[in-house]
Protein backbone atom coordinates (compact mmCIF):
# COMPACT_ATOMS: atom_id res chain seq x y z
CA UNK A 1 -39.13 76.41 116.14
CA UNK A 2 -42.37 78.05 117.11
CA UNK A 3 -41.36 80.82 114.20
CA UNK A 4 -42.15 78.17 111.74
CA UNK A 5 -45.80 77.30 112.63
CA UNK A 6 -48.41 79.00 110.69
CA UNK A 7 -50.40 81.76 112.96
CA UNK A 8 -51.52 85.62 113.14
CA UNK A 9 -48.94 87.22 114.77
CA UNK A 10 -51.30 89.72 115.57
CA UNK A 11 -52.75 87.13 118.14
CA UNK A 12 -49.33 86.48 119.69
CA UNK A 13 -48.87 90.27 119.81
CA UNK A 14 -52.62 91.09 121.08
CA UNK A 15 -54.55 88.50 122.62
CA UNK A 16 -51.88 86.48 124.50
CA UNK A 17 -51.79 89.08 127.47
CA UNK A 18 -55.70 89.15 127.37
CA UNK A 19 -55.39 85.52 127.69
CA UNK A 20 -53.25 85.78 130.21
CA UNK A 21 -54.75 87.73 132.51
CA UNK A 22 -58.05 85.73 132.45
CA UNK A 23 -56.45 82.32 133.31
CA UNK A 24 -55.17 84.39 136.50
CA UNK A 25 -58.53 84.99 136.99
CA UNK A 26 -59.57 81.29 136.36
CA UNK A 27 -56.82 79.97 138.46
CA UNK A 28 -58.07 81.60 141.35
CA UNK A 29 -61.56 80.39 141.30
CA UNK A 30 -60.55 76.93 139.68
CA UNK A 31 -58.51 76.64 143.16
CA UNK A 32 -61.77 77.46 145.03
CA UNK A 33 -63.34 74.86 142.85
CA UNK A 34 -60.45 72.42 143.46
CA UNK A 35 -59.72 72.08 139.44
CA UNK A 36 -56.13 72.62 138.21
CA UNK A 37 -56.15 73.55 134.69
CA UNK A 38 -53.56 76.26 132.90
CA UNK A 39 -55.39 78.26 129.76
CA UNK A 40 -53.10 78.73 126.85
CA UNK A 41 -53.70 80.68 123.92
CA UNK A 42 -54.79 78.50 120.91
CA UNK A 43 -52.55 77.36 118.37
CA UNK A 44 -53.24 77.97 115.37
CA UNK A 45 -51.92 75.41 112.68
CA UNK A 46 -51.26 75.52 109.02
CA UNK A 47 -54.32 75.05 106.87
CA UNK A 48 -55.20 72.50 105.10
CA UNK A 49 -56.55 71.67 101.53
CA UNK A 50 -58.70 69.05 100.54
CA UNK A 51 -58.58 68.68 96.86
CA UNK A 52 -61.53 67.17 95.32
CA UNK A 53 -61.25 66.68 91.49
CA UNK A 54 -64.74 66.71 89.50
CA UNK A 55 -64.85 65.56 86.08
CA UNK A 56 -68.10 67.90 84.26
CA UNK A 57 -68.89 66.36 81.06
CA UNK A 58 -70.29 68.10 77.91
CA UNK A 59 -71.81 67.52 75.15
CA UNK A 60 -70.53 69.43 72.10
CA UNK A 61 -72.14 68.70 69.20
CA UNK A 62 -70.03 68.77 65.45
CA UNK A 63 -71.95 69.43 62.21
CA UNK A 64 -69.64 67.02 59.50
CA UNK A 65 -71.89 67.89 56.58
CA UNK A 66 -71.18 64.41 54.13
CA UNK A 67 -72.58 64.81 50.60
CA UNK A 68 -72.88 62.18 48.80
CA UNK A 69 -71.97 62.03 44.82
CA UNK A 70 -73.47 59.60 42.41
CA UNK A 71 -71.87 59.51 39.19
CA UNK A 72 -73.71 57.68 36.61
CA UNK A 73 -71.78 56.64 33.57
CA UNK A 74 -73.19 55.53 30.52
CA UNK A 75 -71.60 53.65 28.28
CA UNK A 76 -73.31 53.07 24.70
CA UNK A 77 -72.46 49.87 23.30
CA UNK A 78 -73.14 50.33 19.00
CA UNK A 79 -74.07 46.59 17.47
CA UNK A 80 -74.27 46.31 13.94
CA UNK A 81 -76.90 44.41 12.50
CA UNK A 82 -76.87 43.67 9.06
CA UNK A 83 -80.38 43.61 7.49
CA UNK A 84 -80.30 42.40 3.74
CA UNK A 85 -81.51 44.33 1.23
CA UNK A 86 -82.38 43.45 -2.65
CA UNK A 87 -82.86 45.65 -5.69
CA UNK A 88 -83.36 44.70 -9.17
CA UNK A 89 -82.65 46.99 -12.27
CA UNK A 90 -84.47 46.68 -15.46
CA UNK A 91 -82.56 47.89 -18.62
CA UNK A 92 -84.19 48.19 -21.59
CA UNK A 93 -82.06 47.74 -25.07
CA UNK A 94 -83.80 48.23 -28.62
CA UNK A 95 -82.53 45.94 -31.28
CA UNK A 96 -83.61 46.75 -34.62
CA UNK A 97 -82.50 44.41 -37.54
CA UNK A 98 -82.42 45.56 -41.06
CA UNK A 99 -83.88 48.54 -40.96
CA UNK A 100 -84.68 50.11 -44.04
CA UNK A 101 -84.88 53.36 -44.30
């Protein structure tokens, strides 16, 4: 059971007997004092994670070049408009009548 908690084992190794020899120490003057009280070695528990989730927003500009094309079409629209003309020709005939010669 205890195998399963999260904890330096150097500390249960190490410090325990250190620990243990100064509640010895406190026990006998805690007993002078009239206070009970047993000092254990901490216990050291499993860490834990806070997870705090940040949302960083940026600005990314996009260039979207837009050209725009005017096409102009011209259309030619041909009217006829009659426009009168008049022209006169002269002929000329000579007649000659009994010509002697």
């Amino acid at each position: 059971m205890y195998n399963q908690r999260c904890y330096d084992k150097t500390f249960a190794n190490e410090e325990y007997p250190k620990a243990m020899e100064s509640n010895k120490m406190m026990d006998n003057m805690q007993y002078v004092n009239g206070d009970c009280c047993n000092m254990c070695p901490p216990i050291m528990e499993c860490p834990r994670e806070r997870c705090c989730h940040r949302y960083i927003c940026h600005e990314v500009p996009h260039v979207i070049p837009c050209n725009t094309r005017i096409i102009n079409h011209h259309v030619y629209r041909h009217t006829y408009t009659p426009t009168y003309t008049c022209c006169e020709e002269n002929e000329y005939s000579n007649v000659y009548e009994n010509k002697c010669c």
